[in-house]
PDB file of N, CA and C in Angstrom:
ATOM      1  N   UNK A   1      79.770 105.309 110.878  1.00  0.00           N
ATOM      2  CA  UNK A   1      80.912 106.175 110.656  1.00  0.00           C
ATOM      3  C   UNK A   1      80.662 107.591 111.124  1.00  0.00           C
ATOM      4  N   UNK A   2      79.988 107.934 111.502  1.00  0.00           N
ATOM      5  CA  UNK A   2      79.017 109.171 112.191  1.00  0.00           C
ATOM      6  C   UNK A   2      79.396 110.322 110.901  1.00  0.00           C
ATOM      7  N   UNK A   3      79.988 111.356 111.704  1.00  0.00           N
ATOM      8  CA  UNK A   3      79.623 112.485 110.599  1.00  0.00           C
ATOM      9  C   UNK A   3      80.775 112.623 109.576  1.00  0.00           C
ATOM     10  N   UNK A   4      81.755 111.273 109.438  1.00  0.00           N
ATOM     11  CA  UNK A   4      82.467 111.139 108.218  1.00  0.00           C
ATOM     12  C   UNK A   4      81.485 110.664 107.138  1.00  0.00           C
ATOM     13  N   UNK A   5      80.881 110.060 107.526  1.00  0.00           N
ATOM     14  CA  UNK A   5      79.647 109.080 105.976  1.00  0.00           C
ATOM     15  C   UNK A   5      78.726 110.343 105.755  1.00  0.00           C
ATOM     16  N   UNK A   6      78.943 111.382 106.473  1.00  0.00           N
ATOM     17  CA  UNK A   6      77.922 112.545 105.875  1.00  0.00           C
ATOM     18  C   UNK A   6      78.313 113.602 104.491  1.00  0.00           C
ATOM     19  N   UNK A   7      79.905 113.151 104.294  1.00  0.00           N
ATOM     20  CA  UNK A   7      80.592 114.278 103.978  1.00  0.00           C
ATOM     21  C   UNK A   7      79.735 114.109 102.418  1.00  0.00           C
ATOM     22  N   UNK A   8      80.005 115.366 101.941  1.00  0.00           N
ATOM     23  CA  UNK A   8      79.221 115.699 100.821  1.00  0.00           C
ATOM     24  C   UNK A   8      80.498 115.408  99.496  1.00  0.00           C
ATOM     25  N   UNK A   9      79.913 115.558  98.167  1.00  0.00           N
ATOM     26  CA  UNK A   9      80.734 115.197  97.519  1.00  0.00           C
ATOM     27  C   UNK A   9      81.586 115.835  97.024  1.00  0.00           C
ATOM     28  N   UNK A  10      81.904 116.579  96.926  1.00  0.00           N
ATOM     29  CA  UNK A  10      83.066 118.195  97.082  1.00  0.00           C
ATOM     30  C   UNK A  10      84.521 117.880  97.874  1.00  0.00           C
ATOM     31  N   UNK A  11      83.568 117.886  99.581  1.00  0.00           N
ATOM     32  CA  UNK A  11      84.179 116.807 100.548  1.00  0.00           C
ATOM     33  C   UNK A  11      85.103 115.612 100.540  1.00  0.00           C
ATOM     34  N   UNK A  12      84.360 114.491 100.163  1.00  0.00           N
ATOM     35  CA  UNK A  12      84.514 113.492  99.773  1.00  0.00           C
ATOM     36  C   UNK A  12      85.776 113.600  98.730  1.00  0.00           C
ATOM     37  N   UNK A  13      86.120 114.476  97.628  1.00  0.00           N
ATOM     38  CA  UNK A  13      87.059 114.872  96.407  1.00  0.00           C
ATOM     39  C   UNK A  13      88.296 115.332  97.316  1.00  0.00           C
ATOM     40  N   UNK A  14      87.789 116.122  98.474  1.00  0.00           N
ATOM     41  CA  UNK A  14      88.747 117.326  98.901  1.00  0.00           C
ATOM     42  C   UNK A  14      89.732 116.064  99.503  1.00  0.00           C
ATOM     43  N   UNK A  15      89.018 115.445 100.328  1.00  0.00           N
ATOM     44  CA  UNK A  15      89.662 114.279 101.737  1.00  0.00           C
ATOM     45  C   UNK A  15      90.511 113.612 100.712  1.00  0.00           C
ATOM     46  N   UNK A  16      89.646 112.977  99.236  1.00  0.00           N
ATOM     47  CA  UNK A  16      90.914 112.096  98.854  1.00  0.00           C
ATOM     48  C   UNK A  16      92.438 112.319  98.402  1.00  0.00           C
ATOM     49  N   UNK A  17      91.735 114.013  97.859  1.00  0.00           N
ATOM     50  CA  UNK A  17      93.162 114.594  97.339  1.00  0.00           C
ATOM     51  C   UNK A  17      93.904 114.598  98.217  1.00  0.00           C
ATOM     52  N   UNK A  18      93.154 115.227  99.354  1.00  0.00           N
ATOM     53  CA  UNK A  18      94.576 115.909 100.215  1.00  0.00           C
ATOM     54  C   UNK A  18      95.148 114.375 100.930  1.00  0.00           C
ATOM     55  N   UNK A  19      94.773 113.619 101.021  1.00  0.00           N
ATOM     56  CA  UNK A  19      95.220 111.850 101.327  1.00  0.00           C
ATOM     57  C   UNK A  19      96.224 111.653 100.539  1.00  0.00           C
ATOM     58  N   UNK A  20      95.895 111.686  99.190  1.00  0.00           N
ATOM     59  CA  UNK A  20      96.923 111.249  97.869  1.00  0.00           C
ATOM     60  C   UNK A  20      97.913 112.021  98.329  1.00  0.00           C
ATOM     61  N   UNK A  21      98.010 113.554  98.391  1.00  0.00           N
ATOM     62  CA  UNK A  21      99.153 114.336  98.173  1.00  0.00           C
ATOM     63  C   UNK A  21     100.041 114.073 100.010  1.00  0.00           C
ATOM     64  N   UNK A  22      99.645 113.097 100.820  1.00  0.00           N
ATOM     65  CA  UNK A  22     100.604 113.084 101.517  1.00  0.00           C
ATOM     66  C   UNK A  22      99.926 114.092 103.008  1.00  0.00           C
ATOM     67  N   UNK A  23      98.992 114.533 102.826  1.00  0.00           N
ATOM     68  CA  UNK A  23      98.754 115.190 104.014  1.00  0.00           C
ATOM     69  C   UNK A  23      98.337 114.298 105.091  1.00  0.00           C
ATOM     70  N   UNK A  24      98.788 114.786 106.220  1.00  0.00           N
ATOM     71  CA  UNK A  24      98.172 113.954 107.463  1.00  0.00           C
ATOM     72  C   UNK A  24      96.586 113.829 108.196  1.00  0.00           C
ATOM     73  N   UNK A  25      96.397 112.909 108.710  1.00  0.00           N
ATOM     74  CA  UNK A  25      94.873 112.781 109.324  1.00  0.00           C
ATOM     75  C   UNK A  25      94.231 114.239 109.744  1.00  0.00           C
ATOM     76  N   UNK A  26      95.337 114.293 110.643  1.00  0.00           N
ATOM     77  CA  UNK A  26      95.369 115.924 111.642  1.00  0.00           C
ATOM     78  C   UNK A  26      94.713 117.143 110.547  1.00  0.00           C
ATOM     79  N   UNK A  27      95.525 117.315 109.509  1.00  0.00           N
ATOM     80  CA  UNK A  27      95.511 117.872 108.544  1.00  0.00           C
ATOM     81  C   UNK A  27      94.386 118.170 107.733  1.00  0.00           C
ATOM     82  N   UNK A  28      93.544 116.908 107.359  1.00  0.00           N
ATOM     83  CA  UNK A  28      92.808 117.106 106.546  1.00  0.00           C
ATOM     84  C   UNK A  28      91.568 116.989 107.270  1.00  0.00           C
ATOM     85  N   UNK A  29      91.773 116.688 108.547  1.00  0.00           N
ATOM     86  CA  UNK A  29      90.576 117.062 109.463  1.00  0.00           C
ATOM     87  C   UNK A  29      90.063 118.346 109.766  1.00  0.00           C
ATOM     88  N   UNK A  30      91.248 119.333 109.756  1.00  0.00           N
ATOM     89  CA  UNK A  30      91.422 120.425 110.317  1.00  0.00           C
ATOM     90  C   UNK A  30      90.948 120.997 108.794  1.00  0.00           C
ATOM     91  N   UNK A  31      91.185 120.906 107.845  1.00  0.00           N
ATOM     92  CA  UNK A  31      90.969 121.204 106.414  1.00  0.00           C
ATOM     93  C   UNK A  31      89.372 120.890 106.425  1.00  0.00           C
ATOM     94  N   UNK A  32      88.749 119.829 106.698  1.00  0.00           N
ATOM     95  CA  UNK A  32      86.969 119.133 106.434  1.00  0.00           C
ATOM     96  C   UNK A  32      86.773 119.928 107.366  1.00  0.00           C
ATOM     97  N   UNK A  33      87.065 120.512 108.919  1.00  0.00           N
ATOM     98  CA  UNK A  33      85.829 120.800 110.292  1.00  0.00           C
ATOM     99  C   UNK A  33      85.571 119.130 110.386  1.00  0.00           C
ATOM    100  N   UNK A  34      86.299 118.303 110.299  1.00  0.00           N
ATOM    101  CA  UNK A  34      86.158 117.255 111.122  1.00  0.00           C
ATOM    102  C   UNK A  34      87.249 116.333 112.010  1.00  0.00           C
ATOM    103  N   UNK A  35      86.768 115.574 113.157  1.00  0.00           N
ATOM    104  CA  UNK A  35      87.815 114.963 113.617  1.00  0.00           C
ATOM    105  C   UNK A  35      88.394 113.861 113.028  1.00  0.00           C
ATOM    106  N   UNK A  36      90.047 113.737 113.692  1.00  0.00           N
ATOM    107  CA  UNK A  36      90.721 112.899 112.989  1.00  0.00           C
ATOM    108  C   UNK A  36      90.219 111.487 113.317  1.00  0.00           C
ATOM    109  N   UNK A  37      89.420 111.096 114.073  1.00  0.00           N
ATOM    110  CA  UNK A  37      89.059 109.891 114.136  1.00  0.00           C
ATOM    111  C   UNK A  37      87.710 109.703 113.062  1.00  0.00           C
ATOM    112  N   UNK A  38      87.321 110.643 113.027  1.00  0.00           N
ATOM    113  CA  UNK A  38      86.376 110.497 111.532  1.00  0.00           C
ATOM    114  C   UNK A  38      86.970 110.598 110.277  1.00  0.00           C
ATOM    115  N   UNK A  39      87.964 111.277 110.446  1.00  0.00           N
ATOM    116  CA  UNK A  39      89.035 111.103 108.752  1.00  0.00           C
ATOM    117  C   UNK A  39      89.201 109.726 108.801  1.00  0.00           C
ATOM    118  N   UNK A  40      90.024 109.345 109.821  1.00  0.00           N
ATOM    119  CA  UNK A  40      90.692 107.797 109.909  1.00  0.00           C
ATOM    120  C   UNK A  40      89.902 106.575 109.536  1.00  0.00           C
ATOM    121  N   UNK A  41      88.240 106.462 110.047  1.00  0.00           N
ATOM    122  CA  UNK A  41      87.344 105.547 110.020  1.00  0.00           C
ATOM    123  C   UNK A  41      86.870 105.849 108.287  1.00  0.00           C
ATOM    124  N   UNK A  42      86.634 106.919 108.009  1.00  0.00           N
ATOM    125  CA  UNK A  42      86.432 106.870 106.631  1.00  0.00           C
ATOM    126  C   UNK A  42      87.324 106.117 105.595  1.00  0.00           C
ATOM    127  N   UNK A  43      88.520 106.823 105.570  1.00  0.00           N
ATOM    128  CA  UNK A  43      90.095 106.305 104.695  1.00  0.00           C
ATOM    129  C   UNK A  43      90.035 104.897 104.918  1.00  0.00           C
ATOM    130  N   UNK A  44      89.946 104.566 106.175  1.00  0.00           N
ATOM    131  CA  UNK A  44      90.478 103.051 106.698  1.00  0.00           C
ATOM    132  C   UNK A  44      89.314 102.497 105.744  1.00  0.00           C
ATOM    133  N   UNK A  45      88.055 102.660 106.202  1.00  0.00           N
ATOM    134  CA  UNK A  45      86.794 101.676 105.132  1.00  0.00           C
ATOM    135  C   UNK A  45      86.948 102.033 104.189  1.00  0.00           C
ATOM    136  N   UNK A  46      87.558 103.110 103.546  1.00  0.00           N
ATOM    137  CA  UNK A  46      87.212 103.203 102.044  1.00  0.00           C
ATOM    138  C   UNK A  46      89.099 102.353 101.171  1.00  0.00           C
ATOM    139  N   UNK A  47      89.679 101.504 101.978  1.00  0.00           N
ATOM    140  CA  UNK A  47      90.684 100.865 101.964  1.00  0.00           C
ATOM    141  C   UNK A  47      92.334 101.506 101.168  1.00  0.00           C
ATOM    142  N   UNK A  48      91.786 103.109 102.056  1.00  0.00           N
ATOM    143  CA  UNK A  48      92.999 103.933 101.519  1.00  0.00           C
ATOM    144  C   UNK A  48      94.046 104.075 102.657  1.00  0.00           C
ATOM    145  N   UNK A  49      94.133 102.993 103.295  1.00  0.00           N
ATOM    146  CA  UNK A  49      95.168 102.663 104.212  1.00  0.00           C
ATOM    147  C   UNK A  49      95.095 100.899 104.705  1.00  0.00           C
ATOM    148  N   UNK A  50      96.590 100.471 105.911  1.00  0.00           N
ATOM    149  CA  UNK A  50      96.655  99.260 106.129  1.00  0.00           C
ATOM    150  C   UNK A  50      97.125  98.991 107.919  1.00  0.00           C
ATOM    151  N   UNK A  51      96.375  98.650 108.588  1.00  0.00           N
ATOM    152  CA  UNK A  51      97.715  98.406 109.818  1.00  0.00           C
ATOM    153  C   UNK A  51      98.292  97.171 109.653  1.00  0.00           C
ATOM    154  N   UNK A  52      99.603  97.614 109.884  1.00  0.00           N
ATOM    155  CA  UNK A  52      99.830  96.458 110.057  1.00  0.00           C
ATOM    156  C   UNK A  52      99.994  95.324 111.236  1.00  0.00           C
ATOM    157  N   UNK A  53      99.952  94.268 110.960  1.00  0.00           N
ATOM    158  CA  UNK A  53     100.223  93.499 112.360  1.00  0.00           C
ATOM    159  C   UNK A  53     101.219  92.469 112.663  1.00  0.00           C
ATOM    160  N   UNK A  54     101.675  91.883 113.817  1.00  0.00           N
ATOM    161  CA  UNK A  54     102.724  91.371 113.895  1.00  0.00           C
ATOM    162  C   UNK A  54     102.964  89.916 113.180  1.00  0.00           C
ATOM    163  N   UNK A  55     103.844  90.029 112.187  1.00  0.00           N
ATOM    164  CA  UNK A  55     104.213  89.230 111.213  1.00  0.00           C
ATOM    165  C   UNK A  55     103.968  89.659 109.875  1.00  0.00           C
ATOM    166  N   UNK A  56     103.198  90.218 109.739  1.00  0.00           N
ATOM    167  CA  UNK A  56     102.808  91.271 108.323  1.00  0.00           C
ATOM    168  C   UNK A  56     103.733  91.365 107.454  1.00  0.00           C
ATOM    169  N   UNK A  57     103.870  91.445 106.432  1.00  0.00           N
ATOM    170  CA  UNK A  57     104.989  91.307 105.357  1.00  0.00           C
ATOM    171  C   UNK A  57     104.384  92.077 103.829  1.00  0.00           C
ATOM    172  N   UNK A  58     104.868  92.827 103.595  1.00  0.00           N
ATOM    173  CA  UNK A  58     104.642  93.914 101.769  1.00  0.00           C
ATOM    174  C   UNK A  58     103.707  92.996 101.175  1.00  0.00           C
ATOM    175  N   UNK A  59     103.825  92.121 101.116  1.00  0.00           N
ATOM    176  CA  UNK A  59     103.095  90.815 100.129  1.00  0.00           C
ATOM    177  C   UNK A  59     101.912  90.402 100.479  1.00  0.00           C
ATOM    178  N   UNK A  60     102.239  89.850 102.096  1.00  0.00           N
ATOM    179  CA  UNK A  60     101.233  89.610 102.903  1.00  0.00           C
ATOM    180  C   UNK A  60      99.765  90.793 103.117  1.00  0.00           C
ATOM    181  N   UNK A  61     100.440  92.170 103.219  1.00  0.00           N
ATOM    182  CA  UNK A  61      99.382  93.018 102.939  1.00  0.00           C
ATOM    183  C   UNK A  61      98.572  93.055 101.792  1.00  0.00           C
ATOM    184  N   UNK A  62      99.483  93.071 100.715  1.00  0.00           N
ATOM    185  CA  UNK A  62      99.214  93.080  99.168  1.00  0.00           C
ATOM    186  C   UNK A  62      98.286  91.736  98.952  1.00  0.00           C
ATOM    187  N   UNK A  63      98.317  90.694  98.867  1.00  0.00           N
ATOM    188  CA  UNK A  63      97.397  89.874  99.390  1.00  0.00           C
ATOM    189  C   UNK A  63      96.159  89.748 100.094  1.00  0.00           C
ATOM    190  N   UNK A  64      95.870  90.120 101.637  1.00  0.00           N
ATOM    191  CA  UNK A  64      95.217  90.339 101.975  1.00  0.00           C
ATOM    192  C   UNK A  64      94.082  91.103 101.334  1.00  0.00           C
ATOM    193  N   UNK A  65      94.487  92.586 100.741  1.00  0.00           N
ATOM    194  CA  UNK A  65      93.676  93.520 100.456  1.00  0.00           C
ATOM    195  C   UNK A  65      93.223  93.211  99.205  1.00  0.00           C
ATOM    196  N   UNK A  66      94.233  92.881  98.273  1.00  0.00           N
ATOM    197  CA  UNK A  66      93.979  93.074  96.612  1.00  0.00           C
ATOM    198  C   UNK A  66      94.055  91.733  96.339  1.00  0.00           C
ATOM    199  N   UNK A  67      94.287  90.605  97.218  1.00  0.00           N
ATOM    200  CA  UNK A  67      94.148  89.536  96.545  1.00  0.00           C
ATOM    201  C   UNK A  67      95.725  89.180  95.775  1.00  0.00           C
ATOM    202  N   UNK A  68      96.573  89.998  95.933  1.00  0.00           N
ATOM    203  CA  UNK A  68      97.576  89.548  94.693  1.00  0.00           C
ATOM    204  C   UNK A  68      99.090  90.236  95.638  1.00  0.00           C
ATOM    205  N   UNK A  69      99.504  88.786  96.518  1.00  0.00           N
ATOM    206  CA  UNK A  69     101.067  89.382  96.904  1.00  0.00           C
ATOM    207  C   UNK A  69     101.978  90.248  96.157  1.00  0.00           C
ATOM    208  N   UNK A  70     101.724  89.935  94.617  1.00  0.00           N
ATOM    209  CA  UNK A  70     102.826  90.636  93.865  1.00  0.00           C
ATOM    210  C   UNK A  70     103.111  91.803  93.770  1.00  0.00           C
ATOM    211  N   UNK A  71     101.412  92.639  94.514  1.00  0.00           N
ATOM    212  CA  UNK A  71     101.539  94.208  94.366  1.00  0.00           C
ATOM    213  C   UNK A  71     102.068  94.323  95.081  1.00  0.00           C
ATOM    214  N   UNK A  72     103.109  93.649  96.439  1.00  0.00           N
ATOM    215  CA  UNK A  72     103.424  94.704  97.425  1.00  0.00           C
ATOM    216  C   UNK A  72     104.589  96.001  96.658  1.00  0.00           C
ATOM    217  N   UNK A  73     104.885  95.826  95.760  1.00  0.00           N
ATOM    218  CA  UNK A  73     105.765  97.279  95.298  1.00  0.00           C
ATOM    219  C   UNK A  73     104.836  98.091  95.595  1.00  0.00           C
ATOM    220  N   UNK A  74     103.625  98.147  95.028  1.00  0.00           N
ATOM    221  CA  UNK A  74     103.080  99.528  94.586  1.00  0.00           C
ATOM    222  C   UNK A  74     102.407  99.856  96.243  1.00  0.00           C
ATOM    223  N   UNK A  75     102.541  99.140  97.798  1.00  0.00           N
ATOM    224  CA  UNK A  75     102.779  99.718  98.719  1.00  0.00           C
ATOM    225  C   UNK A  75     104.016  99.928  99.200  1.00  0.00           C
ATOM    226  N   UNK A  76     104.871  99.574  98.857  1.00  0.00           N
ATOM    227  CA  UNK A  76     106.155  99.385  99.437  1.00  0.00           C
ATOM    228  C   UNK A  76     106.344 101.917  98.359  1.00  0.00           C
ATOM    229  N   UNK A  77     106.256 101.609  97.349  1.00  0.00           N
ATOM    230  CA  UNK A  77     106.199 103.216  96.484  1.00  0.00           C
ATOM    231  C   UNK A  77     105.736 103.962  97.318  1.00  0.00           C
ATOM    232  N   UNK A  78     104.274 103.913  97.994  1.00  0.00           N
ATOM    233  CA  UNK A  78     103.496 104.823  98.217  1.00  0.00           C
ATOM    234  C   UNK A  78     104.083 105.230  99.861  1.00  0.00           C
ATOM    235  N   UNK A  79     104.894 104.268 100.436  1.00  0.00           N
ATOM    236  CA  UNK A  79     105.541 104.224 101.704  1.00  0.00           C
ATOM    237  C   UNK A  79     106.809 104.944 101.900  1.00  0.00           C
ATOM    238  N   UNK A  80     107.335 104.865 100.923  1.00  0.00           N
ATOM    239  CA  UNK A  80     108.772 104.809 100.667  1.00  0.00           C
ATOM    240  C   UNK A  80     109.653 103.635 101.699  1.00  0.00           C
ATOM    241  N   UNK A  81     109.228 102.696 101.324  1.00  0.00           N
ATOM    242  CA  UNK A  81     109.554 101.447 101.777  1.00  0.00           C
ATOM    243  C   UNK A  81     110.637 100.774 100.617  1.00  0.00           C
ATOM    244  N   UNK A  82     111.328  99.857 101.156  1.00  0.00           N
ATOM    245  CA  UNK A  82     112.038  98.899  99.709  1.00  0.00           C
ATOM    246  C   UNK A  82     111.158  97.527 100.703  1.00  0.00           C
ATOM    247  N   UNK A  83     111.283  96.243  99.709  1.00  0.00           N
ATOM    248  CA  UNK A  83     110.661  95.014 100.120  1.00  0.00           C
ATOM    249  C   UNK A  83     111.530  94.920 101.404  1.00  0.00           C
ATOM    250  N   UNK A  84     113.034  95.172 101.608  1.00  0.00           N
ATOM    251  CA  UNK A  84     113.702  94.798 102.234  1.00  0.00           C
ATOM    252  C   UNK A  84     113.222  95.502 103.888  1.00  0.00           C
ATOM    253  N   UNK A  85     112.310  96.674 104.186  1.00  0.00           N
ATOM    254  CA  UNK A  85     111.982  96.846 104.954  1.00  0.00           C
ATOM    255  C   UNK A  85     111.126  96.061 106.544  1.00  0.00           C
ATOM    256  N   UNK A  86     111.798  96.007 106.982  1.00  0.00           N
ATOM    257  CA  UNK A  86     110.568  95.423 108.336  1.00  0.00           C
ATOM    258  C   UNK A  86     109.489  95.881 108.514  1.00  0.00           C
ATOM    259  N   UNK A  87     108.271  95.670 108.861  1.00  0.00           N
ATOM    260  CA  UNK A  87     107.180  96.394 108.908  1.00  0.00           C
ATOM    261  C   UNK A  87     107.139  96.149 110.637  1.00  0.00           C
ATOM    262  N   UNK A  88     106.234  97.066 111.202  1.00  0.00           N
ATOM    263  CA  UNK A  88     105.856  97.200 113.049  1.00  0.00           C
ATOM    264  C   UNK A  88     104.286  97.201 113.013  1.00  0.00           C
ATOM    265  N   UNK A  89     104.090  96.185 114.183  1.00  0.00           N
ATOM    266  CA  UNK A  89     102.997  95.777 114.085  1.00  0.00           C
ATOM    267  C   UNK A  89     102.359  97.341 114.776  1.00  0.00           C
ATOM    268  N   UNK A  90     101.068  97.363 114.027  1.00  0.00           N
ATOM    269  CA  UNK A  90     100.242  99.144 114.561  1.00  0.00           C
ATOM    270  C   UNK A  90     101.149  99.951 113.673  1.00  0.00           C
ATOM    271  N   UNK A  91     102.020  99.831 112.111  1.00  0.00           N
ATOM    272  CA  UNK A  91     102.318 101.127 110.849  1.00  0.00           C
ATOM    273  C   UNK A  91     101.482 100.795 110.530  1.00  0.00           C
ATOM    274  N   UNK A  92     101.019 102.302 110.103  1.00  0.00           N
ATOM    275  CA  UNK A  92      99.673 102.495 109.295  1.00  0.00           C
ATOM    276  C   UNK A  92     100.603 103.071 107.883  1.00  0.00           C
ATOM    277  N   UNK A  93     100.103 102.181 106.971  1.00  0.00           N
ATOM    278  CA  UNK A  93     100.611 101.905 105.549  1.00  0.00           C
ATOM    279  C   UNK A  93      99.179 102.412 104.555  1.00  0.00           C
ATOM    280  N   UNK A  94      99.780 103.461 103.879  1.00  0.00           N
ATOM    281  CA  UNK A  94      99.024 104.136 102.878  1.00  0.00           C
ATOM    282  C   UNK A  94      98.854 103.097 101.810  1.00  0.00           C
ATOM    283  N   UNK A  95      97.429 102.734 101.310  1.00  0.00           N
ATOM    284  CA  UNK A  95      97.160 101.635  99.878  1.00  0.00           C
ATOM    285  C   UNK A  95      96.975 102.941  98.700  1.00  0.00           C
ATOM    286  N   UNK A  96      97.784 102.604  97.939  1.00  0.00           N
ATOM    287  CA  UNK A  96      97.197 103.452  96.475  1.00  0.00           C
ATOM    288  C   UNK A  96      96.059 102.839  96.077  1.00  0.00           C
ATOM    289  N   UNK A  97      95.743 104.367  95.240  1.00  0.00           N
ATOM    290  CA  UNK A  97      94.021 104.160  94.734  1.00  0.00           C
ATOM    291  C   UNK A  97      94.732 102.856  93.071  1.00  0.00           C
ATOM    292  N   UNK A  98      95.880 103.282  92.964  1.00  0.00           N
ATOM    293  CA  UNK A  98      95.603 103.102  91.303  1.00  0.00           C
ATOM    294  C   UNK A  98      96.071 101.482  91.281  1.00  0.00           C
ATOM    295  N   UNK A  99      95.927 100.751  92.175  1.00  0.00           N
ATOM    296  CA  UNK A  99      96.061  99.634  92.129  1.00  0.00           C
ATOM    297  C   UNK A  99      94.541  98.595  91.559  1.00  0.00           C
ATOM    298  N   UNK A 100      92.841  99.653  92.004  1.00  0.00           N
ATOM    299  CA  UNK A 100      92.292  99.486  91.450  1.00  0.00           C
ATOM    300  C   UNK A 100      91.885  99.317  89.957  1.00  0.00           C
ATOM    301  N   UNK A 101      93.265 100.623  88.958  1.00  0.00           N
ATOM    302  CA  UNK A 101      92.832 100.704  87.957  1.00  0.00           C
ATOM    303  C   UNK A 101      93.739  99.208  87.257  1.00  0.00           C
ATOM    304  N   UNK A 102      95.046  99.382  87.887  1.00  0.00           N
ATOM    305  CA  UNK A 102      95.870  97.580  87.240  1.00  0.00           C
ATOM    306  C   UNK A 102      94.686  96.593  87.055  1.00  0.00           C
ATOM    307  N   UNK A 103      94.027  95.889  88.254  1.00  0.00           N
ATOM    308  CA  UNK A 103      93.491  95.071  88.323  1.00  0.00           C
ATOM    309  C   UNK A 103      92.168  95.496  87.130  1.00  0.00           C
ATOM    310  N   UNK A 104      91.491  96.529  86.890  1.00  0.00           N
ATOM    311  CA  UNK A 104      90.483  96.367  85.762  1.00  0.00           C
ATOM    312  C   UNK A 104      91.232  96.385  84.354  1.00  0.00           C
ATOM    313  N   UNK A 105      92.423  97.211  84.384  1.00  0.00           N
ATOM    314  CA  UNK A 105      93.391  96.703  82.842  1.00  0.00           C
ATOM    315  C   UNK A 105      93.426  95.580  82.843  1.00  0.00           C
ATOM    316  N   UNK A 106      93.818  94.934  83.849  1.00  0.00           N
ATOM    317  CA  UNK A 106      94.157  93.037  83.708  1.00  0.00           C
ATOM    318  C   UNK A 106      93.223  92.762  83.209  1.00  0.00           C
ATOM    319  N   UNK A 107      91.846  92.914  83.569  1.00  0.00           N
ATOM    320  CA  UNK A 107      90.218  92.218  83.567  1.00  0.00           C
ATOM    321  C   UNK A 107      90.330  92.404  81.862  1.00  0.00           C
ATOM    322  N   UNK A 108      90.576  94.013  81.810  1.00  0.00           N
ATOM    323  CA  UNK A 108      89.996  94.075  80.298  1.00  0.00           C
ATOM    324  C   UNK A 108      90.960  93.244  79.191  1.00  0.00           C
ATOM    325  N   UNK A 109      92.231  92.974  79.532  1.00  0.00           N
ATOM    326  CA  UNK A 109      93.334  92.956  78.690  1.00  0.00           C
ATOM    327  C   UNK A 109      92.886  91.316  78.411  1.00  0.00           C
ATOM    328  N   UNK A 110      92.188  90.534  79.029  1.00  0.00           N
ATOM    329  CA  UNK A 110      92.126  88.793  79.358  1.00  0.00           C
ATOM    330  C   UNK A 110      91.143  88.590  77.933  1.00  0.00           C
ATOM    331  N   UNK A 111      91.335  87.545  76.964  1.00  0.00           N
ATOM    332  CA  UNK A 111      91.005  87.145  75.832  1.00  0.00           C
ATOM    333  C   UNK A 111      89.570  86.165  76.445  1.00  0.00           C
ATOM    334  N   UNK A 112      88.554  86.901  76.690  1.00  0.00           N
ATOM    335  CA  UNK A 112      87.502  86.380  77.288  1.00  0.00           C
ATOM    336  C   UNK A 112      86.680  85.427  76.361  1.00  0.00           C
ATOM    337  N   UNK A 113      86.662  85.571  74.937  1.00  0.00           N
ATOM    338  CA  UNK A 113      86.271  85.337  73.805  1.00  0.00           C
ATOM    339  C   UNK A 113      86.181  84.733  72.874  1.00  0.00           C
ATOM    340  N   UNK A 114      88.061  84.261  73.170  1.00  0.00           N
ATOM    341  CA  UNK A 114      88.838  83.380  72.376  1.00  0.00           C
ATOM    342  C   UNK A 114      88.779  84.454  71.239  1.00  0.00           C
ATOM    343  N   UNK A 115      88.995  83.817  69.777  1.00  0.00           N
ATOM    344  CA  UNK A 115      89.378  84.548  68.392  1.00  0.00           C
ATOM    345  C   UNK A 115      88.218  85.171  68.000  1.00  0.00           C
ATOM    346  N   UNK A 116      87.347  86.299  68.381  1.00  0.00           N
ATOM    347  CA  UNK A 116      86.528  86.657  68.393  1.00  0.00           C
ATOM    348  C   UNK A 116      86.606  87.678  67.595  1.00  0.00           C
ATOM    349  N   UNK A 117      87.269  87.760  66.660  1.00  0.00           N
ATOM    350  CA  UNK A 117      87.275  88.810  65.091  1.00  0.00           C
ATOM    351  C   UNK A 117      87.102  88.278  63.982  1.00  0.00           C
TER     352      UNK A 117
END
């Protein structure tokens, strides 16, 4: 990842915010002193984005990434997409972070134990 995997952890805080709040590659490159192809390779591996490709579908992404078609809302939100949207093969589709935190509520919420009181 060259001198994106260097970024320090300050860095690392700054890139995600300014990601979350909607800023562009360009942007937060120009914000780090780094290039946008090192923003991009970072975000992309750290799975805070999606391309899409031809036939791709909200679900189909949602799937792919998280394992679970049903999230495509919570990309379809972060897009301002409705399901009813077409997707183009090569949109680059923003993944929310907090789809990580659903899936560990689920984990914790599951009666692993049975009647264990």
């Amino acid at each position: 990842m060259g001198r994106a995997a260097r970024l320090g952890a300050e860095q690392r805080r700054e890139l995600w915010d300014r990601w979350r709040r909607g800023e562009t590659l360009v942007e937060i490159g120009r914000a780090l002193g780094r290039s946008t192809p090192n923003v991009f390779t970072l975000i992309k591996a750290q799975g805070g984005m999606a391309i899409g490709a031809a036939g791709d579908t909200l679900p189909s992404i949602a799937a792919a990434v998280w394992g679970d078609g049903s999230l495509w809302w919570m990309i379809a939100e972060a897009n301002s997409l409705t399901g009813a949207d077409p997707l183009i093969a090569g949109q680059v589709l923003i993944l929310p972070a907090k789809v990580a935190d659903l899936q560990l509520l689920a984990f914790a919420s599951l009666d692993l134990c049975g009647p264990c009181a």
